[in-house]
C-alpha atoms as a PDB file:
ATOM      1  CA  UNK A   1      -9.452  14.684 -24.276  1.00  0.00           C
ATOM      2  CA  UNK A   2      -9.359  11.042 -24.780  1.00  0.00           C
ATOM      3  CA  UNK A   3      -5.621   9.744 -24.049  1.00  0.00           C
ATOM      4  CA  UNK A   4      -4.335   7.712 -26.846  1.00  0.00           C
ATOM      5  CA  UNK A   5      -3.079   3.522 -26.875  1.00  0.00           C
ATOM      6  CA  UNK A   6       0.082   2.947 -26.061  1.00  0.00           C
ATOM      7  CA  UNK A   7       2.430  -0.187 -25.447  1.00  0.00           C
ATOM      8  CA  UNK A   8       3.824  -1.591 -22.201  1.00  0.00           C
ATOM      9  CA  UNK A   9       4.973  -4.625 -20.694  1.00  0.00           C
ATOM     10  CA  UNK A  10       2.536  -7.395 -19.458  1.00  0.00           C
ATOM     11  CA  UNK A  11       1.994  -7.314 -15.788  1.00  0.00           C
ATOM     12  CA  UNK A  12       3.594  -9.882 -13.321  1.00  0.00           C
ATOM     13  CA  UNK A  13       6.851 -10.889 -14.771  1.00  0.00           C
ATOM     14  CA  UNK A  14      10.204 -10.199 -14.350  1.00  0.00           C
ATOM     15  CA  UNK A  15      12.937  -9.939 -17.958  1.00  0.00           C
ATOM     16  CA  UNK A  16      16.209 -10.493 -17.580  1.00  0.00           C
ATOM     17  CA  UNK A  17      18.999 -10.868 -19.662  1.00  0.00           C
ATOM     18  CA  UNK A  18      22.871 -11.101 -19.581  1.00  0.00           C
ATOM     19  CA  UNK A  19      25.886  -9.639 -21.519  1.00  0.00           C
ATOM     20  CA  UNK A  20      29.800  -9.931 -21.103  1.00  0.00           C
ATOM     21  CA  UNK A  21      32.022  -7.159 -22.042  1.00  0.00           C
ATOM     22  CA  UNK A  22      35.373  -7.264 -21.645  1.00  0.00           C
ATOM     23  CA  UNK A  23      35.445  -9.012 -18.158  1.00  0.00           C
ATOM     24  CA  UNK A  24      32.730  -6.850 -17.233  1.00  0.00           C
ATOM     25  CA  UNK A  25      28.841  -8.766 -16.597  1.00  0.00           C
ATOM     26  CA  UNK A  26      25.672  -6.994 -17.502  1.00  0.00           C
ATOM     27  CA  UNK A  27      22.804  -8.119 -16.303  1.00  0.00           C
ATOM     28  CA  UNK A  28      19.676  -6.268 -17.618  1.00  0.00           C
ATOM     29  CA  UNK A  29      16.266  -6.492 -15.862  1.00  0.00           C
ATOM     30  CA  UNK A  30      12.841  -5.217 -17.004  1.00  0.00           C
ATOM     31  CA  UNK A  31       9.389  -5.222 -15.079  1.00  0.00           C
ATOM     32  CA  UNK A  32       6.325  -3.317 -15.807  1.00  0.00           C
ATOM     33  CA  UNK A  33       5.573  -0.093 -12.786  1.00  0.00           C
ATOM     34  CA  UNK A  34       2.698   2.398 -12.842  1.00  0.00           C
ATOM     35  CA  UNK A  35       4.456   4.833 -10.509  1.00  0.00           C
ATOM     36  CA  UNK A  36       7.311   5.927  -9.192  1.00  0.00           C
ATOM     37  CA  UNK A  37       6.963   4.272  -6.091  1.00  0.00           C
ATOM     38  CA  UNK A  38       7.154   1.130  -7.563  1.00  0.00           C
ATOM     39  CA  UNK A  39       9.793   1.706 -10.077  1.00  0.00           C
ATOM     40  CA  UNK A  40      12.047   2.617  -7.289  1.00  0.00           C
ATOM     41  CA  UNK A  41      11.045  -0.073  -4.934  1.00  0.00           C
ATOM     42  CA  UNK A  42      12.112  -2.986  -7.707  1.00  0.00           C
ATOM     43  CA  UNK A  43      15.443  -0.894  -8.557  1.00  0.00           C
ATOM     44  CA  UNK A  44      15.665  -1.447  -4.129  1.00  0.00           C
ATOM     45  CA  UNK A  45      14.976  -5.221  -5.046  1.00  0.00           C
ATOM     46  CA  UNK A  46      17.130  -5.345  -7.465  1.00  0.00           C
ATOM     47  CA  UNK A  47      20.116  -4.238  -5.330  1.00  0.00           C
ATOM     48  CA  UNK A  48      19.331  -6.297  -2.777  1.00  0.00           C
ATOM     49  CA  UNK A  49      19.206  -9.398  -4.958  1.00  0.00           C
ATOM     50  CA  UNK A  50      22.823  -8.216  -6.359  1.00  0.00           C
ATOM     51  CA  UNK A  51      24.817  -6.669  -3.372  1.00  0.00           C
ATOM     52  CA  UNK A  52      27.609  -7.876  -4.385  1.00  0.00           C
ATOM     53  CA  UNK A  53      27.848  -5.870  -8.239  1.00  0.00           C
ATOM     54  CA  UNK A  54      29.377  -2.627  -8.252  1.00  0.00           C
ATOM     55  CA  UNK A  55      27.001  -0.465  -9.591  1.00  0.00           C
ATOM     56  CA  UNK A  56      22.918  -0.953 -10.194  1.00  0.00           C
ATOM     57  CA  UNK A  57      21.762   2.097 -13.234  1.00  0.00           C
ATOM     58  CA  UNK A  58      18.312   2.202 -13.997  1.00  0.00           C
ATOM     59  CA  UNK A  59      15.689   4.190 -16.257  1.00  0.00           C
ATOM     60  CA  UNK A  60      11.955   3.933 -16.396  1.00  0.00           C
ATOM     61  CA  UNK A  61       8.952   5.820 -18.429  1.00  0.00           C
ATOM     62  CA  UNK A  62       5.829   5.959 -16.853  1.00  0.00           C
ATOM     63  CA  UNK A  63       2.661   6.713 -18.650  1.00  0.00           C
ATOM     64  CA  UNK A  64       0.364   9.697 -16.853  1.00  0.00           C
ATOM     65  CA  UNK A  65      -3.060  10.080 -18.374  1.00  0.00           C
ATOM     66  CA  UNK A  66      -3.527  14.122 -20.460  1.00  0.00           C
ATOM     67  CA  UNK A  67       0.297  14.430 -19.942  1.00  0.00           C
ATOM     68  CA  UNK A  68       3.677  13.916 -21.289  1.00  0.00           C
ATOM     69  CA  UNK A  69       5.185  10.704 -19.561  1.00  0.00           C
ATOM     70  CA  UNK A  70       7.780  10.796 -16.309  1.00  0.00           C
ATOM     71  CA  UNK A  71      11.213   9.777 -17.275  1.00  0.00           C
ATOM     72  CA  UNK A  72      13.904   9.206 -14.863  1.00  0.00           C
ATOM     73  CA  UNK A  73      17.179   7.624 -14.851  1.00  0.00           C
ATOM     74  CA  UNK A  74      20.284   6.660 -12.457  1.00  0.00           C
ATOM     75  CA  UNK A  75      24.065   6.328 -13.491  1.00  0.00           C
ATOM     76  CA  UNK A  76      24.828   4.864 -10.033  1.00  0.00           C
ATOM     77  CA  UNK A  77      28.493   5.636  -9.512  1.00  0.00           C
ATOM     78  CA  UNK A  78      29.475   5.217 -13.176  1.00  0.00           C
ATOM     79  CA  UNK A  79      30.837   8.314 -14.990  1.00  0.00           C
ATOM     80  CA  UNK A  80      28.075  11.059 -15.644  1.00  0.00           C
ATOM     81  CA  UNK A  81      25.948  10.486 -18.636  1.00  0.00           C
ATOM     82  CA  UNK A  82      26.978   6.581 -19.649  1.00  0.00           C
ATOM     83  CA  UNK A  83      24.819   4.490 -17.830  1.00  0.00           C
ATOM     84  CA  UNK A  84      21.349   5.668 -16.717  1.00  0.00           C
ATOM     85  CA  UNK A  85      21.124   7.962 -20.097  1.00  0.00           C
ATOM     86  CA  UNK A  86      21.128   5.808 -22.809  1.00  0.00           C
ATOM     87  CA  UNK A  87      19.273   3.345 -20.951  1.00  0.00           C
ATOM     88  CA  UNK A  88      16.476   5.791 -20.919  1.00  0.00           C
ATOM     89  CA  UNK A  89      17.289   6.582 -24.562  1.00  0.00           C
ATOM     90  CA  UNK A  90      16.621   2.955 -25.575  1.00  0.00           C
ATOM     91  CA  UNK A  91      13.510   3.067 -23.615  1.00  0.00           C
ATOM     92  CA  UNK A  92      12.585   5.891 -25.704  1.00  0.00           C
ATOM     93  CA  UNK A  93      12.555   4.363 -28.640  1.00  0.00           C
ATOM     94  CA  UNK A  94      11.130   1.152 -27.520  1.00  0.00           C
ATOM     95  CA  UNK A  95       7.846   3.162 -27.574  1.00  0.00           C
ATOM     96  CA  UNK A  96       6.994   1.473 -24.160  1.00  0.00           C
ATOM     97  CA  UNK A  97       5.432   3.131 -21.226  1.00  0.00           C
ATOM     98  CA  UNK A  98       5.325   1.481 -17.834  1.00  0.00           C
ATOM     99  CA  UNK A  99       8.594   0.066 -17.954  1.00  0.00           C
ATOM    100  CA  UNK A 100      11.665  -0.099 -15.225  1.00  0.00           C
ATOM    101  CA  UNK A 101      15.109  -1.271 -16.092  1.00  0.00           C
ATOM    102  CA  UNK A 102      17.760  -2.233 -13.919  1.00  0.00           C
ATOM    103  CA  UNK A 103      21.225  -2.735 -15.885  1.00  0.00           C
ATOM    104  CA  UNK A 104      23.509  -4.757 -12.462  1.00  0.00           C
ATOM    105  CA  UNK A 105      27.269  -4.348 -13.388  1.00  0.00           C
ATOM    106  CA  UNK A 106      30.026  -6.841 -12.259  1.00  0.00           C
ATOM    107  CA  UNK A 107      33.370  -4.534 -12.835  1.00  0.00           C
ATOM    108  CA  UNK A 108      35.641  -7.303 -14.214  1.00  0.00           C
ATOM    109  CA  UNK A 109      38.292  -5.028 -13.874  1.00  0.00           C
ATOM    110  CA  UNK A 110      38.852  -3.806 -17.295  1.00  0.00           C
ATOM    111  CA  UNK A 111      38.017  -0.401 -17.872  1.00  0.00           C
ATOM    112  CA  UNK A 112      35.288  -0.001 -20.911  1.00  0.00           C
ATOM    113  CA  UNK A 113      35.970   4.089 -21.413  1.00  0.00           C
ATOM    114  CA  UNK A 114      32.853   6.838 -22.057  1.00  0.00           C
ATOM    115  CA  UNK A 115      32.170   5.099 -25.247  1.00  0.00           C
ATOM    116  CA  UNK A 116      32.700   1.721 -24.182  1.00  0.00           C
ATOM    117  CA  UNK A 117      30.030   2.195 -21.070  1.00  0.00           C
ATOM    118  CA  UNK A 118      27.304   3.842 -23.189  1.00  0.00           C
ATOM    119  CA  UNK A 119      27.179   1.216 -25.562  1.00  0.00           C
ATOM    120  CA  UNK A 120      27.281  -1.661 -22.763  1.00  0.00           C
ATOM    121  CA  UNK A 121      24.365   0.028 -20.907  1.00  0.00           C
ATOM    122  CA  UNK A 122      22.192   0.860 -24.371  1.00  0.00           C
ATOM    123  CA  UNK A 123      23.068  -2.984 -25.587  1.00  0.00           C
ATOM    124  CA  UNK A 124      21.882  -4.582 -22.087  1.00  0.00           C
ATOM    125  CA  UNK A 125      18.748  -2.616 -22.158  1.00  0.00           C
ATOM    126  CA  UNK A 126      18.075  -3.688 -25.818  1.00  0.00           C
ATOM    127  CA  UNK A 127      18.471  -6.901 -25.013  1.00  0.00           C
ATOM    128  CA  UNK A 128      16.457  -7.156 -22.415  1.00  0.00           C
ATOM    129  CA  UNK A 129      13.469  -4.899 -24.155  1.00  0.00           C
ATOM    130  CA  UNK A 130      13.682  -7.696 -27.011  1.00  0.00           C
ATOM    131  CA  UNK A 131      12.633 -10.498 -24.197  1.00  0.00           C
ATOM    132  CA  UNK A 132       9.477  -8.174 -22.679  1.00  0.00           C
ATOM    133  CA  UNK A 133       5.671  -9.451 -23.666  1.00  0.00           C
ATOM    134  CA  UNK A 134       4.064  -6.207 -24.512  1.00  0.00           C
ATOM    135  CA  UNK A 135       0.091  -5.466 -23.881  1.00  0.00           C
ATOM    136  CA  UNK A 136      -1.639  -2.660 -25.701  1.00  0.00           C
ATOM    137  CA  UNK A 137      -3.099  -0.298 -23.816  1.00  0.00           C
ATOM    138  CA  UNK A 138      -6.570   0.722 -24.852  1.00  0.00           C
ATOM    139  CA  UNK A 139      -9.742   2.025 -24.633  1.00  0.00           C
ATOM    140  CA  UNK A 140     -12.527  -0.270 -24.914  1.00  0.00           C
ATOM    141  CA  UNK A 141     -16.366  -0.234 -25.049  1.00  0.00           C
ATOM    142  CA  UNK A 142     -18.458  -2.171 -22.428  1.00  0.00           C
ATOM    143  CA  UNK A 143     -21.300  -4.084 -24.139  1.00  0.00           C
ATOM    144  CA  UNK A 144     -23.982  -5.963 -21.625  1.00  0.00           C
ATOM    145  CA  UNK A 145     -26.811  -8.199 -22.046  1.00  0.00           C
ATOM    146  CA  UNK A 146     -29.213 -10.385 -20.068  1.00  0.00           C
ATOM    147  CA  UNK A 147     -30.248 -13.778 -21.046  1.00  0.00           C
ATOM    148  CA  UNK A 148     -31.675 -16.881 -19.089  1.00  0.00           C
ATOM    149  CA  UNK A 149     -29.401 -19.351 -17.943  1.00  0.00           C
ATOM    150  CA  UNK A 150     -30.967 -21.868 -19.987  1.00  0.00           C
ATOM    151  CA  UNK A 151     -29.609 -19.639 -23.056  1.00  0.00           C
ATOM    152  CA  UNK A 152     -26.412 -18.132 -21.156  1.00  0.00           C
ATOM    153  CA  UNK A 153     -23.697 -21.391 -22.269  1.00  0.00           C
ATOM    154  CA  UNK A 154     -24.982 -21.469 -26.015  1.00  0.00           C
ATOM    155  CA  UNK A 155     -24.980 -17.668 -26.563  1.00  0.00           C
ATOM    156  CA  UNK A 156     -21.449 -16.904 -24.671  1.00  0.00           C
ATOM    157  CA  UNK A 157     -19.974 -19.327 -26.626  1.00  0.00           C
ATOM    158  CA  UNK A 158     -21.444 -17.839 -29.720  1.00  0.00           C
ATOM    159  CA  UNK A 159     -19.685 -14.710 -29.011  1.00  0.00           C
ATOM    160  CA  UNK A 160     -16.975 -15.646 -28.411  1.00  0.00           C
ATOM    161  CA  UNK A 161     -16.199 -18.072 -31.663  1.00  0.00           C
ATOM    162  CA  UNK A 162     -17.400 -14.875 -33.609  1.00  0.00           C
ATOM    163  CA  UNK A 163     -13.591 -13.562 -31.533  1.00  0.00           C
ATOM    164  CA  UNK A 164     -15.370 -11.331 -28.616  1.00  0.00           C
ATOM    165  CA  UNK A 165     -14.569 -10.860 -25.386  1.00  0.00           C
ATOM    166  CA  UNK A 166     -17.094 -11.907 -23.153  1.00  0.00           C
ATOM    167  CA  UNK A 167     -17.709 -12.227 -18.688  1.00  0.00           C
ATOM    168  CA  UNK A 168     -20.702 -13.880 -17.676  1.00  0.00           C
ATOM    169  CA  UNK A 169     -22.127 -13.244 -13.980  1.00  0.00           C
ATOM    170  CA  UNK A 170     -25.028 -15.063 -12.570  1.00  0.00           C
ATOM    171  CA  UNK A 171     -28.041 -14.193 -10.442  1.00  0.00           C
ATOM    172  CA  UNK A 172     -32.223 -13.947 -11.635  1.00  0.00           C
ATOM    173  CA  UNK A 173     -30.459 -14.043 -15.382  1.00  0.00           C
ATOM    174  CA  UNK A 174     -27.397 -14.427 -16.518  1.00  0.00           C
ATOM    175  CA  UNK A 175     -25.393 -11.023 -17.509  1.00  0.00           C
ATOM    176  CA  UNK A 176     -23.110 -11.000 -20.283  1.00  0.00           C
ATOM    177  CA  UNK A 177     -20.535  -8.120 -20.595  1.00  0.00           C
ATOM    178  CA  UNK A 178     -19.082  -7.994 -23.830  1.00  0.00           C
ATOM    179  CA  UNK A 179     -15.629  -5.899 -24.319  1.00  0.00           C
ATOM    180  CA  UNK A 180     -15.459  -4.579 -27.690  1.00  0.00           C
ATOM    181  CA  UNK A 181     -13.112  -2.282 -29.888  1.00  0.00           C
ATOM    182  CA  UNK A 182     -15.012   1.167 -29.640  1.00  0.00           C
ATOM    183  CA  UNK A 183     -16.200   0.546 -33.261  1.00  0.00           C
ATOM    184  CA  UNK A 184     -17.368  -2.621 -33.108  1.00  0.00           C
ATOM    185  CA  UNK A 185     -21.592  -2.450 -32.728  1.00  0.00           C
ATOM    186  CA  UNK A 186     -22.794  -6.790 -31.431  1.00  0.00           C
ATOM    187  CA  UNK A 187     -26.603  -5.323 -31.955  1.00  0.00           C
ATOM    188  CA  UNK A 188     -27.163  -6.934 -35.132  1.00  0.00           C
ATOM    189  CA  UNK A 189     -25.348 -10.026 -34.192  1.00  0.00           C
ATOM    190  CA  UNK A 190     -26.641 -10.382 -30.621  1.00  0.00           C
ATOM    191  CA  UNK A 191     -30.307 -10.311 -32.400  1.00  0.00           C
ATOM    192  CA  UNK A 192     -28.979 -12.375 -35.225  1.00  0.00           C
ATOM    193  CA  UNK A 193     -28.137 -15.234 -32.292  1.00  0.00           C
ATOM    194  CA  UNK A 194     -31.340 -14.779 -30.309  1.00  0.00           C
ATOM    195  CA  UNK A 195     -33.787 -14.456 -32.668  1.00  0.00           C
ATOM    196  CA  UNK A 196     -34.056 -10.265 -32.204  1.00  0.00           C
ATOM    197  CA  UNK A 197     -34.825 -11.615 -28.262  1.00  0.00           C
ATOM    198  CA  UNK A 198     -32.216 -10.430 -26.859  1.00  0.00           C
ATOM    199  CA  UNK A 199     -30.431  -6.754 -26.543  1.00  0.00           C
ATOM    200  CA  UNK A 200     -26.979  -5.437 -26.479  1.00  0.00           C
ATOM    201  CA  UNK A 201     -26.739  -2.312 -24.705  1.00  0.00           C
ATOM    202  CA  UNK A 202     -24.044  -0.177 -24.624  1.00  0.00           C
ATOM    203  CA  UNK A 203     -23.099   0.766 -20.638  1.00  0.00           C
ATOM    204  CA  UNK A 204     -19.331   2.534 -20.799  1.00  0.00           C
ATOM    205  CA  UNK A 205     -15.700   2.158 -21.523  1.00  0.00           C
ATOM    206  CA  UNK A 206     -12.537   0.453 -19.925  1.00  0.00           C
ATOM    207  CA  UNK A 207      -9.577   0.528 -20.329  1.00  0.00           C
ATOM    208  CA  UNK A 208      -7.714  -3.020 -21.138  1.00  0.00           C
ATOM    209  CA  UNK A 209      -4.543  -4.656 -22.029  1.00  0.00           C
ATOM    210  CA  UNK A 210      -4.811  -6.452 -25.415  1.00  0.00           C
ATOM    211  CA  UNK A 211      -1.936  -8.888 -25.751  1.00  0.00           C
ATOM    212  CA  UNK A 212       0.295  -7.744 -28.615  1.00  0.00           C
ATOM    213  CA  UNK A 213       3.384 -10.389 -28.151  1.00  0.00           C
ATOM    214  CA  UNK A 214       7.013  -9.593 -27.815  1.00  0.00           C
ATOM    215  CA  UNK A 215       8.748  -6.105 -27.869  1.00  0.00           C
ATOM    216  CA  UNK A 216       9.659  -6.986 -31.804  1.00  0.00           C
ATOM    217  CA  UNK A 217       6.413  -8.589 -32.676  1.00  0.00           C
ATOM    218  CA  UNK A 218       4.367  -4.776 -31.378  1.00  0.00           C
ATOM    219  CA  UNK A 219       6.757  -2.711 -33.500  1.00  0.00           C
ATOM    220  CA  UNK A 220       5.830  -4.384 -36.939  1.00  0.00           C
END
């Protein structure tokens, strides 16, 4: 069974965003993890940053290949069920996979209630989801060809004004990998471009992100 695409934050950057509620701060951060080891470890940064804030509630999805994804979630101290939970039910319907969020709260000592705490925690997360670049995770096809290096520049950059993907590595000849939407065949174009001198082969698949643009922009 091939597993299917799915959407996730872009790797290497932190989210962050903040929200006051009745004397009470929120600050909501969001980073992409492909385990649980490193969800937990930047919920561990996270309170470190913040030692000072009363409670740190988190949630994170993590996508597992041929199975249903691993959800967990942490109220922290706050009252059963209002913090952690409808964090992870934001997540939910985000549609995102890979994702950690930390929601840091600053008790500014007004009490918010049940109600009052769900909505604080849900809000923070959205707010912070809204901010995330998302990637699309997908399968792709791996396309190579060899060329001279006389050729390599002219035909690379052929490809890729005709919107491919292409690597280039260099030894005898120059090997261009092309990385291609599994339904895309170059054979006919690669041969258009080279005079029917050169051949695309196909050599296997890979998974990749494809930038999709923010949170909003993946859901239209």
């Amino acid at each position: 069974m091939v597993d299917a695409a799915y959407r996730r934050p872009a790797d290497g950057t932190t989210w962050d965003a903040t929200l006051e509620i009745r004397r009470s701060r929120f600050l909501a951060l969001a980073a992409r993890v492909t385990a649980e080891e490193d969800a937990r470890a930047f919920v561990a940064t996270v309170r470190a940053g913040y030692p000072d804030a009363r409670h740190h509630c988190s949630a994170f999805i993590l996508h597992v290949d041929g199975a249903n994804p691993v959800e967990r979630s942490s109220d922290d101290g706050e009252p059963s069920g209002t913090a952690g939970q409808p964090m992870l039910e934001v997540l939910r319907g985000s549609e995102l996979q890979d994702v950690a969020v930390v929601v840091v709260r600053w008790f500014g000592g007004v009490k918010l209630g049940t109600g009052g705490l769900v909505r604080a925690y849900g809000d923070a997360t959205r707010e912070v989801l809204d901010r995330i670049t998302v990637v699309r995770r997908e399968l792709r096809a791996l396309w190579t060809l060899s060329v001279s290096h006389a050729d390599a520049g002219r035909l690379e950059a052929d490809l890729r004004n005709r919107g491919m993907e292409v690597e280039a590595s260099y030894g005898a000849e120059v090997t261009l990998t092309l990385t291609l939407d599994p339904a895309e065949d170059p054979t006919g174009t690669v041969a258009g471009l080279t005079g029917g001198t050169v051949t695309a082969r196909r050599t296997g698949e890979q998974w990749c992100d494809v930038p999709v643009g923010t949170r909003e922009a993946g859901t239209r």
